[in-house]
Protein backbone atom coordinates (compact mmCIF):
# COMPACT_ATOMS: atom_id res chain seq x y z
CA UNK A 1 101.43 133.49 222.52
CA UNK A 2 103.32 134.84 225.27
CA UNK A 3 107.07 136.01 225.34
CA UNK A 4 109.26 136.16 228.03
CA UNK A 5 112.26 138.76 227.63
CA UNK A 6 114.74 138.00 230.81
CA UNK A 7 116.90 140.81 231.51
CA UNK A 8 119.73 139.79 234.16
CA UNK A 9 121.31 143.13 235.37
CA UNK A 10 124.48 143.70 237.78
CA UNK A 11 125.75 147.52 238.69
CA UNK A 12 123.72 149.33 234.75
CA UNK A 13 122.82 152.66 236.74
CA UNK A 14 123.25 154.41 233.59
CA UNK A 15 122.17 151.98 231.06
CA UNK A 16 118.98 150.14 232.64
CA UNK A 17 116.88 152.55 231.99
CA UNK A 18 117.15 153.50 227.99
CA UNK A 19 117.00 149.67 227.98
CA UNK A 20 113.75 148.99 229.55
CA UNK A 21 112.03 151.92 227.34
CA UNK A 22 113.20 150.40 224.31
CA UNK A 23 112.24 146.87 225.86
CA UNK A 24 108.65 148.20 226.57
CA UNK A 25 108.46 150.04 223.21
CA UNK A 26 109.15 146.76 221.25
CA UNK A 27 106.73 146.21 219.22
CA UNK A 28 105.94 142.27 218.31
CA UNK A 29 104.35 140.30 215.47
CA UNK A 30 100.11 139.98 215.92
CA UNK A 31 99.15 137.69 218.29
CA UNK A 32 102.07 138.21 220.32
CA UNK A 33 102.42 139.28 223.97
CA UNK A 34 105.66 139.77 226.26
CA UNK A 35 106.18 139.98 229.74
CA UNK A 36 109.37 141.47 231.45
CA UNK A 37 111.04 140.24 234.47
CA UNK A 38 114.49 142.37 235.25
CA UNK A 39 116.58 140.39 237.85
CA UNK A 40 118.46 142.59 239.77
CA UNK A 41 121.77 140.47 240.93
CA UNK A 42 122.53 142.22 243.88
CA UNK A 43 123.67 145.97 242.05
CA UNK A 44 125.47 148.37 244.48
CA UNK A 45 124.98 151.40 242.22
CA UNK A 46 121.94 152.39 242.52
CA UNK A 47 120.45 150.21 239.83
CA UNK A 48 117.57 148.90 241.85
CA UNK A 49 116.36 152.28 242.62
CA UNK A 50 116.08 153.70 239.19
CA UNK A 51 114.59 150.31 238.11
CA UNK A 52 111.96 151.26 241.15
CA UNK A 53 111.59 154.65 240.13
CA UNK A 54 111.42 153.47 236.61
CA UNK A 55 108.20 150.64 236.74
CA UNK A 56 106.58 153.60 239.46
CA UNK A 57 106.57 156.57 236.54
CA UNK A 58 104.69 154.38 233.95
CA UNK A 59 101.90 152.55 235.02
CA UNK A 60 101.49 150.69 232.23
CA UNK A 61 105.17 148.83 232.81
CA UNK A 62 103.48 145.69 233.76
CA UNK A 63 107.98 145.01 234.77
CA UNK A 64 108.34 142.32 237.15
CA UNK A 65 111.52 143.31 239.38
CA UNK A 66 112.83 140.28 241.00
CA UNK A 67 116.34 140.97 243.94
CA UNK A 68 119.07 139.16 244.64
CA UNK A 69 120.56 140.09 248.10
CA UNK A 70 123.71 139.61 246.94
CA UNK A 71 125.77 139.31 243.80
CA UNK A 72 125.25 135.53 242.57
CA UNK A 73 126.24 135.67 239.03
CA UNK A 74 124.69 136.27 235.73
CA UNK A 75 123.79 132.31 235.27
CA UNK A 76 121.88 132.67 238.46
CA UNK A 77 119.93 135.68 237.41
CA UNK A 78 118.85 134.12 234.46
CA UNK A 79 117.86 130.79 236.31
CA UNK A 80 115.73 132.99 239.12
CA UNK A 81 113.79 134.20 235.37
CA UNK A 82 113.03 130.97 233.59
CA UNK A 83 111.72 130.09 236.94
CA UNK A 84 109.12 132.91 237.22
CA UNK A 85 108.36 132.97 233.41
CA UNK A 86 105.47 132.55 232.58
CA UNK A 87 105.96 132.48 228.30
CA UNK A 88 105.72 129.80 225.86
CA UNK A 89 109.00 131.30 224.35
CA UNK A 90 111.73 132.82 226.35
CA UNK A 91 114.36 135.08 225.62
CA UNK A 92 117.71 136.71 227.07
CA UNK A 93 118.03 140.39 226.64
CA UNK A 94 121.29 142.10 228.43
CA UNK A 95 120.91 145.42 230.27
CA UNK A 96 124.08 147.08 228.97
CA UNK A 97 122.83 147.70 225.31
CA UNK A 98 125.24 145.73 223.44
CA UNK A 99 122.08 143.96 222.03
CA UNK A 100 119.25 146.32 220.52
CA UNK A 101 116.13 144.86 221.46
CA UNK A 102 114.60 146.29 218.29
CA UNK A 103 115.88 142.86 216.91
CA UNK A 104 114.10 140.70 219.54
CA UNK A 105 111.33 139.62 217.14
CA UNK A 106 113.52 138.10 214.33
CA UNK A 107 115.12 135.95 216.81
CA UNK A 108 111.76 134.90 218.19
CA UNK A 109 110.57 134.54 214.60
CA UNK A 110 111.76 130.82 214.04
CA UNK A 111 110.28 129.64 217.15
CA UNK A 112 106.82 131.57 216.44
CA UNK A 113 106.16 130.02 213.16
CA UNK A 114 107.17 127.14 214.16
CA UNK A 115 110.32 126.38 212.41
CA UNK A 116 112.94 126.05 215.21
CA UNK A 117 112.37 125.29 218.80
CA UNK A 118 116.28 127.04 219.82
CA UNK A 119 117.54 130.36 218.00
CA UNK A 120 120.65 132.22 219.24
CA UNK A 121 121.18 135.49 217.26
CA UNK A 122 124.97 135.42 215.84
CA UNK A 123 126.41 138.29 215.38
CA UNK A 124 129.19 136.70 213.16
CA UNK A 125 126.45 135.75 210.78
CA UNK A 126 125.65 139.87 210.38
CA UNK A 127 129.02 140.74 210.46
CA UNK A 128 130.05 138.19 207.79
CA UNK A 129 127.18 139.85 205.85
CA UNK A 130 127.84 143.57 206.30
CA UNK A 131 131.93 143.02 206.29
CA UNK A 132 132.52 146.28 207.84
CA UNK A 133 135.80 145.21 208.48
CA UNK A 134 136.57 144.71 205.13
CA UNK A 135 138.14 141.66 203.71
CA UNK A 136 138.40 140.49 207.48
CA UNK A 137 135.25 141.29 208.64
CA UNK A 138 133.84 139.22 205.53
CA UNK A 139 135.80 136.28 206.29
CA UNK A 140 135.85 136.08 210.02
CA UNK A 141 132.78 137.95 211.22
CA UNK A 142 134.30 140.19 213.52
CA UNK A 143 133.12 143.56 215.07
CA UNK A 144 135.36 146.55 213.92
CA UNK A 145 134.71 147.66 217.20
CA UNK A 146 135.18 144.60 219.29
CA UNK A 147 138.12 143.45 221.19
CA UNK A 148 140.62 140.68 219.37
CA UNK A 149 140.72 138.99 222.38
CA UNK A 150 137.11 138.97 223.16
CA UNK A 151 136.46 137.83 219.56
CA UNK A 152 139.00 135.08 219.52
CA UNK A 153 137.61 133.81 222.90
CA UNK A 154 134.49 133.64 221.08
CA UNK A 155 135.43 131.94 218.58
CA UNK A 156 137.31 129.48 220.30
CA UNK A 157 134.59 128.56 222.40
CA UNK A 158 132.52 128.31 219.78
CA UNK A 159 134.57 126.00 217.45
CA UNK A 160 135.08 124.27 220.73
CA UNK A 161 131.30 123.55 220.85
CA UNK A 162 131.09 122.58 217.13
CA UNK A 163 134.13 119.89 217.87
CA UNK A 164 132.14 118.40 220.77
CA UNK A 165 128.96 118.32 219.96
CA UNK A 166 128.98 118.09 216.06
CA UNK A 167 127.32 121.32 215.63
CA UNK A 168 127.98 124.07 213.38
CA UNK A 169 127.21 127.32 215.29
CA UNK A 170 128.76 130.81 214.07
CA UNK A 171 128.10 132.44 217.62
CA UNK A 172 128.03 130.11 220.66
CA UNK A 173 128.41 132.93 223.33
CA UNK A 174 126.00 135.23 222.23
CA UNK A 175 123.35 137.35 224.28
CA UNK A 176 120.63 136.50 222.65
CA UNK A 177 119.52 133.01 223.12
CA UNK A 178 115.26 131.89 222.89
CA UNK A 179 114.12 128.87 223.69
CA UNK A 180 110.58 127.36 223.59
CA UNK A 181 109.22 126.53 226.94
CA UNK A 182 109.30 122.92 226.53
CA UNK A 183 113.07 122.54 225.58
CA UNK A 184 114.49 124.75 228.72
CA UNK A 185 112.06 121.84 231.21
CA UNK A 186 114.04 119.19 230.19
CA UNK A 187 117.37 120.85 231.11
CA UNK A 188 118.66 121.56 234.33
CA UNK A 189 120.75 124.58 234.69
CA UNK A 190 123.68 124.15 236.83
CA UNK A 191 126.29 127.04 236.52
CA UNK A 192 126.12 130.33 238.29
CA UNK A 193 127.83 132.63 236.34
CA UNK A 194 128.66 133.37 233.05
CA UNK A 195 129.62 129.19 232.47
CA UNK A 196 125.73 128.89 232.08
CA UNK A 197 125.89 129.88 228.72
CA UNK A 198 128.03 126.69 227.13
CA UNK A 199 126.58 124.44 229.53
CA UNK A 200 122.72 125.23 228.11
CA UNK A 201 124.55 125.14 224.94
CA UNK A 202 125.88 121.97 225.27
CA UNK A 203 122.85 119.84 226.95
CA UNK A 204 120.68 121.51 224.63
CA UNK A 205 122.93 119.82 221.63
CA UNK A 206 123.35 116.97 223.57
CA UNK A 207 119.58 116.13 223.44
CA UNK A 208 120.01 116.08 219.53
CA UNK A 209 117.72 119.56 219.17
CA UNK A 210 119.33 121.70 216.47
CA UNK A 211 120.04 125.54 217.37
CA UNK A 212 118.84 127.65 214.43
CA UNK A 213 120.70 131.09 214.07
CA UNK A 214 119.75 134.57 212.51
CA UNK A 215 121.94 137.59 212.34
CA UNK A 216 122.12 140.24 214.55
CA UNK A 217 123.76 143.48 215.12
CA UNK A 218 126.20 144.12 217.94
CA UNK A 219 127.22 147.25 219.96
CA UNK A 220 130.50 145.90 221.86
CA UNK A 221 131.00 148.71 224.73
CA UNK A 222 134.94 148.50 226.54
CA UNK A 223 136.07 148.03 229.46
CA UNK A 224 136.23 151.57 230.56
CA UNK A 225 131.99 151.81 229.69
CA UNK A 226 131.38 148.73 232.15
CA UNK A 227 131.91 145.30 230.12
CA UNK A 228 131.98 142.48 232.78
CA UNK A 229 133.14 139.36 230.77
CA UNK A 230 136.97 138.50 231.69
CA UNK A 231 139.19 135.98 230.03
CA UNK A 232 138.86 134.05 232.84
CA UNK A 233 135.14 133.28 231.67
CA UNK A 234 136.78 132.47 228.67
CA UNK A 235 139.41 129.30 229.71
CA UNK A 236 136.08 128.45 232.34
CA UNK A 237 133.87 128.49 229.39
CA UNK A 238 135.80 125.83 227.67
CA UNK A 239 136.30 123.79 230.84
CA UNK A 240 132.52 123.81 230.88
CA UNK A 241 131.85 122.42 227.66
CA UNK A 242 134.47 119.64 228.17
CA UNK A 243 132.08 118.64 231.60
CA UNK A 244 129.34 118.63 230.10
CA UNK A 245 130.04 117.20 226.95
């Protein structure tokens, strides 16, 4: 069985490359193969060129390194990958190392054996188990390290989800979302940017497939280190799942 592992980058000069070792490292359950495809979406900070320099220092990379001329969004990154893939199951992994991809194969897990054809990895779910936050962190599920804001947009979006679509997820806009093959051809993709996520969300509900979640762990980096999501994406992200409901 083949895995695809998508990794949509934008402007990670100093990230992309710890993240592709530990991508290539990974080491998967028998039986299982991956192939990579990095999407460049149009970096201006040298990204491309390490990501070169990177797949021509190990031979054995087997990376395919798509380009965007220009900076079209992360929605559209991830739409030029499910279009090359080549896997049975794919997978989002971001570039910024947020998301350890040492935890790729328990998210792939449920699809594998069979048991799920969706999984999104919730970090609320982990959270909620570890409480690091204390009594908070065991009630809500947040990061002791994330920001409120950030959290509550996530939460609202996700509760926003559950209210439209008679769901129950934990972690709607989560990173790491798999899907087998055969669910992502009967959706089409339509946003750009970050808006892709609830809308794939949404129609995947929408076709009555259930989304099966495991816990992961979460990094959250600030602002300061390079984190891209705005509020903006938040109110658009709720906008979307209204459109598409």
């Amino acid at each position: 069985m083949l895995l695809s592992i998508i990794i949509p980058v934008f402007n990670e000069v100093n990230l992309v490359c710890e993240l592709l070792r530990k991508v290539m490292d990974l080491q998967l359950e028998d039986g299982m193969e991956k192939e990579i495809i990095v999407v460049d979406d149009g970096s201006s900070d040298g990204t491309h060129a390490v990501i070169e320099s990177f797949i021509q220092s190990r031979s054995d990379t087997g990376i395919r390194l798509i380009k965007h001329e220009r900076n079209c969004g992360k929605g559209a990154a991830v739409k030029t990958g499910f279009k090359v893939a080549e896997g049975e199951i794919l997978i989002i992994q971001d570039a910024d190392l947020e998301y350890d991809p040492e935890e790729i194969p328990s998210v792939v897990r449920p699809i594998s054996e069979g048991r799920a054809e969706v999984v999104y990895g919730s970090r609320i779910l982990m959270e909620k188990a570890l409480g690091r936050s204390g009594i908070c962190g065991l009630i809500t599920g947040k990061h002791p390290h994330s920001y409120v804001l950030a959290y509550l947009g996530g939460v609202t979006i996700t509760k926003f989800v559950n209210l439209i679509c008679r769901s129950s997820l934990t972690d709607e806009p989560t990173c790491y979302k798999c899907f087998r093959r055969t669910v992502l051809n009967e959706i089409t993709i339509e946003s750009n940017d970050f808006a892709w996520e609830p809308e794939v969300t949404v129609k995947i509900l929408n076709h009555g497939i259930f989304i099966h979640e495991v816990p992961i762990s979460y990094h959250p980096r600030k602002n300061r280190d390079g984190k891209k999501i705005k509020w903006q994406d938040g109110v658009k992200a709720l906008w979307t799942v209204w459109r598409f409901r």
